[in-house]
Protein backbone atom coordinates (compact mmCIF):
# COMPACT_ATOMS: atom_id res chain seq x y z
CA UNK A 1 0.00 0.00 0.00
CA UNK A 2 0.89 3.31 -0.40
CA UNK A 3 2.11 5.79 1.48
CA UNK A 4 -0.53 8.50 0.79
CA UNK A 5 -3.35 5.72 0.91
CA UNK A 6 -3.11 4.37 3.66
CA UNK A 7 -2.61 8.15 5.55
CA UNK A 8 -6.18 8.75 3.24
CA UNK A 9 -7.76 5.69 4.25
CA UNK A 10 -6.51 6.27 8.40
CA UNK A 11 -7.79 9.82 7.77
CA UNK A 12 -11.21 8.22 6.39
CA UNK A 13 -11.48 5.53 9.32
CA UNK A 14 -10.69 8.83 11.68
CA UNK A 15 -13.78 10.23 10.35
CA UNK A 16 -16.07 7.00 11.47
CA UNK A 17 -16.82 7.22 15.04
CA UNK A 18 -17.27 3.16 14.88
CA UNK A 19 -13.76 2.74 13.99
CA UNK A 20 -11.35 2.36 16.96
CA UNK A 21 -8.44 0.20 15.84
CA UNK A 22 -6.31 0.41 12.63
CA UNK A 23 -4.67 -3.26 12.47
CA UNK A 24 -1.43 -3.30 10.11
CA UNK A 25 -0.99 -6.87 8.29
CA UNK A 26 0.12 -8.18 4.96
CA UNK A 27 1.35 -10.51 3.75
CA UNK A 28 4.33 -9.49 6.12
CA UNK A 29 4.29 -5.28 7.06
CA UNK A 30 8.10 -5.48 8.94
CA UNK A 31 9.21 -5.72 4.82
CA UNK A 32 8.44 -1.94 5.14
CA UNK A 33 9.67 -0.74 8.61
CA UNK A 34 9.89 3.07 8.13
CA UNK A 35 6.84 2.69 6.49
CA UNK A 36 4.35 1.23 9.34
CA UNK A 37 6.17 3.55 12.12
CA UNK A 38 5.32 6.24 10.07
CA UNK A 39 1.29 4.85 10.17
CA UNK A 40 1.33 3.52 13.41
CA UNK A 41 2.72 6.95 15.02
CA UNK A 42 -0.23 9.05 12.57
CA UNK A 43 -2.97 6.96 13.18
CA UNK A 44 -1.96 7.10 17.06
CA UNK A 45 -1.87 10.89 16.83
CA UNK A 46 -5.15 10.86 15.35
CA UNK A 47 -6.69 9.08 18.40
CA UNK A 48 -6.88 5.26 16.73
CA UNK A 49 -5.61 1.88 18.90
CA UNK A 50 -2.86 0.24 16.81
CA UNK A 51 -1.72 -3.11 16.30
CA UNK A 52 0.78 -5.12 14.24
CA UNK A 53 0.36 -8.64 12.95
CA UNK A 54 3.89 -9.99 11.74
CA UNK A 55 6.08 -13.23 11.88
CA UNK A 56 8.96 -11.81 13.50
CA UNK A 57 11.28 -12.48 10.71
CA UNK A 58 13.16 -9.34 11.65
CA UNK A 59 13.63 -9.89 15.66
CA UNK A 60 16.63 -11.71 13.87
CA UNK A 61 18.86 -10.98 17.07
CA UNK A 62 17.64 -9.59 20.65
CA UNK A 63 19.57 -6.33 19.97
CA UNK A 64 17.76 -5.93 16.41
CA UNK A 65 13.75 -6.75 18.04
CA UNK A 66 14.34 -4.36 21.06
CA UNK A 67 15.55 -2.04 18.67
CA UNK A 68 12.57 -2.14 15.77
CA UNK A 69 10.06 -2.94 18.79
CA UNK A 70 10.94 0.25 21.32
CA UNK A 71 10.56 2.44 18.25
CA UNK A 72 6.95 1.28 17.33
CA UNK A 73 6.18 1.27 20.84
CA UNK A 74 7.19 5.01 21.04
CA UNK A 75 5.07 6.00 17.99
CA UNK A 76 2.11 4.37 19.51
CA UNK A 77 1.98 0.84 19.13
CA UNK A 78 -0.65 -1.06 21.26
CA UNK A 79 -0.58 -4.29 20.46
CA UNK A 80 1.86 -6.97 19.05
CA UNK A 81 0.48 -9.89 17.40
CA UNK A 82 2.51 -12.68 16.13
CA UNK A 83 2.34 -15.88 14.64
CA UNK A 84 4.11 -18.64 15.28
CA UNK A 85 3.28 -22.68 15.06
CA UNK A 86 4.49 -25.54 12.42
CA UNK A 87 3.38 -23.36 9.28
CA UNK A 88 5.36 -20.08 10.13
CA UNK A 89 8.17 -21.65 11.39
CA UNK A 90 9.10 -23.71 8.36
CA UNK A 91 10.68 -20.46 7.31
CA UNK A 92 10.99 -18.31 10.34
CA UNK A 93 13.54 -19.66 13.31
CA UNK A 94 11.96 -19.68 16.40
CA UNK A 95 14.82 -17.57 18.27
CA UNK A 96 13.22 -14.97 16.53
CA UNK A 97 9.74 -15.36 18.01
CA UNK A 98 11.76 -15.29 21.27
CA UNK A 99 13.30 -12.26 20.79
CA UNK A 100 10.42 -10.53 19.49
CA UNK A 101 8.49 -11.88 23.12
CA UNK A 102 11.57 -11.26 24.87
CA UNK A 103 11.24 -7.61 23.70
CA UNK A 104 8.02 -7.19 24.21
CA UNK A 105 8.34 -7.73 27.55
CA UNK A 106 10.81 -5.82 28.40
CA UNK A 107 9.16 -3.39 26.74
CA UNK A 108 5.74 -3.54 27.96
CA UNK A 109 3.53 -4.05 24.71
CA UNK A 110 0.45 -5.95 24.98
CA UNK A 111 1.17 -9.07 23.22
CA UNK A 112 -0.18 -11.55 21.46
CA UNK A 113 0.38 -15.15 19.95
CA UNK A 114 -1.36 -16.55 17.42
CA UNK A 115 -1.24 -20.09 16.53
CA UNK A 116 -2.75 -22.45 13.58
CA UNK A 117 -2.70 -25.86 13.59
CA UNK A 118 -3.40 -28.99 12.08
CA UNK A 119 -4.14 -32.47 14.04
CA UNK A 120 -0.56 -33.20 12.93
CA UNK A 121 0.87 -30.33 14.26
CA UNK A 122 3.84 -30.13 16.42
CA UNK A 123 4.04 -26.54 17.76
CA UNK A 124 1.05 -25.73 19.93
CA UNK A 125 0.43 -22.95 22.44
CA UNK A 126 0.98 -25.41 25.05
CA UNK A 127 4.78 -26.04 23.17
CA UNK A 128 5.13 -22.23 22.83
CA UNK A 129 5.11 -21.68 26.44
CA UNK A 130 7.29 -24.59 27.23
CA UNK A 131 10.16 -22.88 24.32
CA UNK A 132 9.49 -19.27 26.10
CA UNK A 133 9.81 -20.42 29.55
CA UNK A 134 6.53 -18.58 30.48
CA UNK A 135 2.86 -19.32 30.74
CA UNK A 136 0.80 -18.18 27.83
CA UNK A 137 -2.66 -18.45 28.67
CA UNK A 138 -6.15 -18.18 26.28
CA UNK A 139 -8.24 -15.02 26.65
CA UNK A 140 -10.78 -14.45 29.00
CA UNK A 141 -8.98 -17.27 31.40
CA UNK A 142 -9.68 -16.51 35.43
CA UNK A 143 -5.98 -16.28 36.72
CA UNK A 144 -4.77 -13.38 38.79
CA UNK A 145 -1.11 -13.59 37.50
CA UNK A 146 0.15 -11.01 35.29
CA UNK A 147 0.72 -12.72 31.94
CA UNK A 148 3.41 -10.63 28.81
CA UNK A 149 1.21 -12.13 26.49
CA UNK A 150 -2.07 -14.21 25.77
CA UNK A 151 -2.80 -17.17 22.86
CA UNK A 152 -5.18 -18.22 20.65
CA UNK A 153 -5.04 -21.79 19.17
CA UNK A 154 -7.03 -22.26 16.39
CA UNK A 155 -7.64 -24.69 13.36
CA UNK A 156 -6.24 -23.91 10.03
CA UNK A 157 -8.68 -22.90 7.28
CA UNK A 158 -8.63 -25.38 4.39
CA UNK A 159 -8.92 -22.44 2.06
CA UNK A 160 -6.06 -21.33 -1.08
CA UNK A 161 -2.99 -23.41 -0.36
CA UNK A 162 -4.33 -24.63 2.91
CA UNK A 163 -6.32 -27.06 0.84
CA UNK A 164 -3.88 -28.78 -0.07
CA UNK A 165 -3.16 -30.09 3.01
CA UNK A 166 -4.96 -33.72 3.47
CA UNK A 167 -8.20 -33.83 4.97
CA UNK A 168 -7.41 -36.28 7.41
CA UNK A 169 -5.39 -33.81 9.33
CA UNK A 170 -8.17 -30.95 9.42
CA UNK A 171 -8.71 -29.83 13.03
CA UNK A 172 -12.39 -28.71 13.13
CA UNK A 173 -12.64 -26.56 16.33
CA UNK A 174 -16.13 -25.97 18.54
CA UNK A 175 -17.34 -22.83 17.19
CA UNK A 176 -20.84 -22.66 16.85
CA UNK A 177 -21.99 -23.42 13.09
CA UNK A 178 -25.24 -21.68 13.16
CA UNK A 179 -25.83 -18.05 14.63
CA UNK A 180 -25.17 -14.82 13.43
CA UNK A 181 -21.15 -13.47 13.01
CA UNK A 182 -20.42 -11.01 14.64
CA UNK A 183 -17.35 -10.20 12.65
CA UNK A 184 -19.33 -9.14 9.49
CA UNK A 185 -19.11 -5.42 8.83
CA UNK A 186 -17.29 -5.25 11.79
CA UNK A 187 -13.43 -7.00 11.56
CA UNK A 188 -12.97 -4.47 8.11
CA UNK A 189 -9.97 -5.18 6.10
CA UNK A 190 -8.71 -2.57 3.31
CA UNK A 191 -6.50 -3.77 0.77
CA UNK A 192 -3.73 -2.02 -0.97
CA UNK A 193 -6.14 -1.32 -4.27
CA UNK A 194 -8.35 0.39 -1.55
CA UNK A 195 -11.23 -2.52 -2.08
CA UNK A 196 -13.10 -2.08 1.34
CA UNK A 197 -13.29 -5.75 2.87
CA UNK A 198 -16.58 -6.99 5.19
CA UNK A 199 -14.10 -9.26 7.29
CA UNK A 200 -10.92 -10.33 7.85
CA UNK A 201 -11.22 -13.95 6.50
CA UNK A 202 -10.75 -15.54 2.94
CA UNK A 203 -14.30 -15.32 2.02
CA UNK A 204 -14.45 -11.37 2.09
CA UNK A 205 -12.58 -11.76 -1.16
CA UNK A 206 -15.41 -13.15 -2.94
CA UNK A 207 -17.47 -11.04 -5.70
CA UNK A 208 -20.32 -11.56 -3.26
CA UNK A 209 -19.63 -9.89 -0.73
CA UNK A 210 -17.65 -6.62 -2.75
CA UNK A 211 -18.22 -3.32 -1.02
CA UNK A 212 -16.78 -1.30 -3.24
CA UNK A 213 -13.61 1.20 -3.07
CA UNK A 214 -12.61 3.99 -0.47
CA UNK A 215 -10.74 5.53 -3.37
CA UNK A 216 -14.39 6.72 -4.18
CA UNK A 217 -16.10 6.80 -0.80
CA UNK A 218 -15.98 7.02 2.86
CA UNK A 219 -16.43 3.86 5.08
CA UNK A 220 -19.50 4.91 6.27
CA UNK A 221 -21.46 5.40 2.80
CA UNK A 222 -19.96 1.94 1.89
CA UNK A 223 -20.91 0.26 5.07
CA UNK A 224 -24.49 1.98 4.75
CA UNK A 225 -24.87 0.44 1.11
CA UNK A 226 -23.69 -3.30 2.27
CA UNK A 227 -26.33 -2.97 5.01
CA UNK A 228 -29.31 -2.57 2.90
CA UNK A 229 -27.76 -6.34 1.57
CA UNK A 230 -29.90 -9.04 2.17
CA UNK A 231 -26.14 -11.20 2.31
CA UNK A 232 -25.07 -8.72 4.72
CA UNK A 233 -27.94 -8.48 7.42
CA UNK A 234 -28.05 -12.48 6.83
CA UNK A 235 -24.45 -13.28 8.01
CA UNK A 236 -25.03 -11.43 10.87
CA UNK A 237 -28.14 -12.70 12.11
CA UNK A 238 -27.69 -16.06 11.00
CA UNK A 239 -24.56 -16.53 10.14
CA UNK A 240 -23.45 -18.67 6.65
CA UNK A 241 -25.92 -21.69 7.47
CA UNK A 242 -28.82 -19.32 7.00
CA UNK A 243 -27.83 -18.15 3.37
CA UNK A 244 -28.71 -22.06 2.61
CA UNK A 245 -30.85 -24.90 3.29
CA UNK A 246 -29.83 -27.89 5.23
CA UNK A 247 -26.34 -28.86 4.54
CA UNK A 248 -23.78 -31.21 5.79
CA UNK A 249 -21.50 -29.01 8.54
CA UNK A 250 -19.24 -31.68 9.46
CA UNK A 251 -17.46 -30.97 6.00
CA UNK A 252 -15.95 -27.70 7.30
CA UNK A 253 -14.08 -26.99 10.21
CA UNK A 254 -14.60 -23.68 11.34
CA UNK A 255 -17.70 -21.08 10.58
CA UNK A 256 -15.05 -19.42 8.18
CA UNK A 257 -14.57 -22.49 6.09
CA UNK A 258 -18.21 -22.64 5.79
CA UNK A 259 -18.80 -19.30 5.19
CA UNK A 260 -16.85 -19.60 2.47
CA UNK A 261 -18.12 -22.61 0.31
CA UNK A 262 -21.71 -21.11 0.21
CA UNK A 263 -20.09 -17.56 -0.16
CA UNK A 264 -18.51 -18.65 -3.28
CA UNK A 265 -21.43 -20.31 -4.54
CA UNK A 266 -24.05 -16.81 -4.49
């Protein structure tokens, strides 16, 4: 993304009194360092909650992560949120997910982990604590301890090249399959061609769900428009399983996974 579009989309989301967080993500953001200091320290001046999703590839030595992290966390940033399990880490060392943690506590940025996996997997949250030494605990768990950081274990989404990973090794997880999604209109995404996104999963890149561009418009006509969408007020009243009749859920193994196969299908 650019720099002047993303400053024009930050001052747009600035200007919609829904919108508290601006979330940077890729692909990988830490490819463009100067870059996302520069947004998180503008859209923290202009009274948004930051936070930065990355795989630590650049925490490549403890010196190096204290270094990129204390300057993000002096610009503004609130949160750090970083992936690591079997997937990630077939490319990125784990020493590096240690320094960024290591960092991050020292540093005192909210943290925290995120972790996919398979029933094959290896890494785990459970594993993750062990290699960091420390106890990194779910959301919402009753514990009085101070925790650096929290986790969230989930199941991979069989979707683009997670398909081709064998179906016997899909974890599905115990989200609810009916009910409405609360993410919908809510989790936004923007991508770099400033193509407004309804969520932040695979199937808000579908033609069905297109909102249309904040090149040309401010979130809050485009969010209007989508809500006059019988799609729209669907998923979040009903969720995926209401945009069809009875169907087999067992196939899919999250509400995502669903959401997309009858997404696609409109």
């Amino acid at each position: 993304m650019e720099r002047s579009d993303a400053i024009n989309y930050i001052n747009k989301a600035v200007r919609t009194s829904s919108i508290e967080w601006v979330s940077l993500t890729g692909g990988e953001p830490m490819l463009f360092p100067n870059l996302i200091e520069e947004l998180v320290a503008y859209a923290s001046e202009k009274g948004l909650k930051t936070e930065l999703v990355t795989n630590c590839f650049w925490a490549d030595s403890p010196l190096n992560a204290e270094r990129s992290l204390r300057r993000l966390r002096d610009a503004g940033l609130d949160v750090l949120n970083f992936s690591a399990d079997d997937f990630h880490q077939t490319n990125i060392p784990f020493e590096r997910v240690r320094n960024c943690y290591v960092a991050g506590k020292k540093l005192s940025v909210k943290m925290v982990v995120m972790t996919s996996v398979s029933k094959s997997s290896n890494l785990r949250l459970a594993g993750i604590s062990r290699l960091l030494g420390e106890n990194i605990p779910p959301p919402g768990i009753l514990d009085t301890a101070p925790h650096a950081a929290i986790g969230i274990e989930s199941g991979f989404t069989p979707i683009g090249r997670g398909a081709k990973i064998p179906k016997e090794d899909w974890l599905h997880d115990d989200s609810p399959e009916f009910g409405g999604c609360n993410s919908i209109l809510s989790d936004l995404g923007v991508r770099p061609n400033g193509d407004l996104l309804p969520c932040c999963s695979a199937t808000a890149t579908l033609p069905a769900l297109h909102l249309g561009s904040l090149d040309d418009a401010e979130f809050m006509n485009l969010l209007s428009d989508a809500w006059k969408r019988e799609v729209f007020r669907t998923l979040r009243t009903r969720g995926p399983a209401g945009l069809v009749g009875n169907l087999d859920t067992s196939k899919y193994v999250n509400r995502c996974h669903l959401c997309y196969e009858v997404v696609k299908d409109l």
